[in-house]
Protein backbone atom coordinates (compact mmCIF):
# COMPACT_ATOMS: atom_id res chain seq x y z
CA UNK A 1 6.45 -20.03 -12.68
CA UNK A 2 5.57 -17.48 -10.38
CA UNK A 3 2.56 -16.75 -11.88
CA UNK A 4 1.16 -20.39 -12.11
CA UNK A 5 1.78 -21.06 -8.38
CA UNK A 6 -0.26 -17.67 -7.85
CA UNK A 7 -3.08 -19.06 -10.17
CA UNK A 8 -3.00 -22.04 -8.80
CA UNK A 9 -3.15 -20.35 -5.31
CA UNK A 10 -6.13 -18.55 -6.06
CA UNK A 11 -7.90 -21.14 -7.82
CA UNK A 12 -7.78 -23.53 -4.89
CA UNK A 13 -8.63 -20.64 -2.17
CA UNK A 14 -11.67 -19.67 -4.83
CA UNK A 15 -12.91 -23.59 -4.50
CA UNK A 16 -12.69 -23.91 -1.07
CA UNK A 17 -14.77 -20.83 -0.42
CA UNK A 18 -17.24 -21.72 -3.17
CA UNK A 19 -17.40 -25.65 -1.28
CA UNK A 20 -18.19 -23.27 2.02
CA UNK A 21 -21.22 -21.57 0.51
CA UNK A 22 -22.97 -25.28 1.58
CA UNK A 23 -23.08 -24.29 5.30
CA UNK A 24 -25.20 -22.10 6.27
CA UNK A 25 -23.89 -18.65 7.33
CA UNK A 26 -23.98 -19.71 11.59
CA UNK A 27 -23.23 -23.62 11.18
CA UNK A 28 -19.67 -25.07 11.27
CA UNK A 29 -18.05 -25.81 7.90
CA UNK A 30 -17.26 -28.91 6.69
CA UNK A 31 -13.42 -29.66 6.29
CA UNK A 32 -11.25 -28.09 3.62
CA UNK A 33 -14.14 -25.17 2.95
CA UNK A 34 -13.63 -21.67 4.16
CA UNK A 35 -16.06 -18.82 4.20
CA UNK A 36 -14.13 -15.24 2.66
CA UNK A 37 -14.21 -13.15 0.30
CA UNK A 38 -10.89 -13.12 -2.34
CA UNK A 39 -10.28 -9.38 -3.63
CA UNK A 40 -7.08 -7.61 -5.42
CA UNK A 41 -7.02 -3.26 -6.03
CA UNK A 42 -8.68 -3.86 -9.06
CA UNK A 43 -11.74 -5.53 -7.41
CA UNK A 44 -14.77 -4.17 -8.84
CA UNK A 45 -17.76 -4.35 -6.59
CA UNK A 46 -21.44 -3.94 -7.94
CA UNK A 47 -22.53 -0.60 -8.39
CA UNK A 48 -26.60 -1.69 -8.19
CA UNK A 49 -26.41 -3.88 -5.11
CA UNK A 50 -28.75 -3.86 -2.33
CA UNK A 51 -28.20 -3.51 1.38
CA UNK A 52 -25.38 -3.26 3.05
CA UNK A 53 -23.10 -2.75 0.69
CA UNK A 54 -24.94 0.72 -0.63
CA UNK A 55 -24.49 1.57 3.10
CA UNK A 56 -20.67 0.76 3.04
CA UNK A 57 -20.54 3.07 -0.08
CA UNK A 58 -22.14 5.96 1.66
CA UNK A 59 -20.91 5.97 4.61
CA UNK A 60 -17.05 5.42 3.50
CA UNK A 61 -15.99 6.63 0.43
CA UNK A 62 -13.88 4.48 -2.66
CA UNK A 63 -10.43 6.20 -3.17
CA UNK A 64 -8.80 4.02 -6.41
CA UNK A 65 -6.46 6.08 -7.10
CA UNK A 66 -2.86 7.85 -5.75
CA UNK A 67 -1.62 10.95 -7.86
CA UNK A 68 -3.99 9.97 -10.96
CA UNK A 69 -2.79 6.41 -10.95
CA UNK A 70 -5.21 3.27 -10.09
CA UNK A 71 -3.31 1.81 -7.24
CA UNK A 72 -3.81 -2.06 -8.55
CA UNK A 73 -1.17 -0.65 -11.16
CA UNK A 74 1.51 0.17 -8.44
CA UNK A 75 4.78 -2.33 -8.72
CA UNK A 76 5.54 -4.83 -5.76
CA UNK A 77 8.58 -3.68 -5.03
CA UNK A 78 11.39 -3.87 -2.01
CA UNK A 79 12.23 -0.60 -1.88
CA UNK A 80 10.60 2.36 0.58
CA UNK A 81 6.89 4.11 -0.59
CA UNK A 82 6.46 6.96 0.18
CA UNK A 83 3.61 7.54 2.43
CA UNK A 84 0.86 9.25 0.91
CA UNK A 85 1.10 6.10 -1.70
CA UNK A 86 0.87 3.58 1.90
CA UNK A 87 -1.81 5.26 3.47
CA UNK A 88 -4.12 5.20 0.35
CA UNK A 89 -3.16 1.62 0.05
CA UNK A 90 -4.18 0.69 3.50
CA UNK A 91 -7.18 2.50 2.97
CA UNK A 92 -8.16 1.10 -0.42
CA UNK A 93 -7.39 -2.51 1.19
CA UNK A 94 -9.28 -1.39 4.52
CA UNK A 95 -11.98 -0.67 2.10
CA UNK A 96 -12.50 -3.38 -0.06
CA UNK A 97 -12.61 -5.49 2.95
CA UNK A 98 -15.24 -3.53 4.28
CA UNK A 99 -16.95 -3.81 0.99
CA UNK A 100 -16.47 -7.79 0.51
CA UNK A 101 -17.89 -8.22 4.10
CA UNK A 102 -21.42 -5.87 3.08
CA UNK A 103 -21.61 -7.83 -0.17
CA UNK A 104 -20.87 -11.10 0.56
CA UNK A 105 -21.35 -11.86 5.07
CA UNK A 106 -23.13 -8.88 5.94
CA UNK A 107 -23.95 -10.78 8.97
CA UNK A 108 -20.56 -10.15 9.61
CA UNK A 109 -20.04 -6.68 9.38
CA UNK A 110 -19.93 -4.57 12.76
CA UNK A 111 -22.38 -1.84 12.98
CA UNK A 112 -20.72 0.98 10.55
CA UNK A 113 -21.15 3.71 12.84
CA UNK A 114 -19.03 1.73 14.96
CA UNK A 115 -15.91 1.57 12.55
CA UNK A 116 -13.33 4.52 11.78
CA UNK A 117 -11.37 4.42 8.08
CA UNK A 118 -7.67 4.67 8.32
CA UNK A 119 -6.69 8.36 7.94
CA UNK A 120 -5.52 9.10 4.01
């Protein structure tokens, strides 16, 4: 059940954002759209993409993985991380942000020299 109410989730979100692509990147949306980017630890971005997001690749590197493990494979869990394991998932989170925003509303996206990653 849990797993149908996230598809379902995501599936709406997804449709909403695709409805948004309508408006242009500076006019107002129309109602029920929304303008994002949806992204999990496994997100894969282009490796041949042009712009911005080559830019967000140099100048801020991809860290995957924690101890040899990609960190989309880490349990949800309740109980307390330690912090090496938090750290490089803020970062990986911080980063794929970062990422979306180059590839998708580089318009968006403050001026990188501007920006400093969360420490690993």
């Amino acid at each position: 059940m849990y797993r149908q109410s996230t598809a379902l989730r995501t599936r709406l979100i997804v449709e909403r954002c695709q409805r948004g692509r309508t408006a242009g990147p500076d006019e107002p949306l129309p109602p029920g759209t929304r303008r994002g980017v949806l992204a999990g630890l496994a997100t894969d971005f282009p490796q041949d993409s042009a712009g911005q997001l080559d830019e967000w690749r140099n100048t801020f590197e991809e860290h995957r993985t924690h101890d040899g493990r990609d960190l989309a494979l880490v349990p949800t869990v309740f109980d307390e991380l330690q912090e090496p394991l938090c750290r490089a998932l803020v970062y990986r989170g911080w980063w794929l942000a970062g990422a979306g925003l180059a590839a998708f509303h580089p318009h968006r996206l403050p001026e990188m020299a501007s920006l400093k990653a969360p420490p690993l």
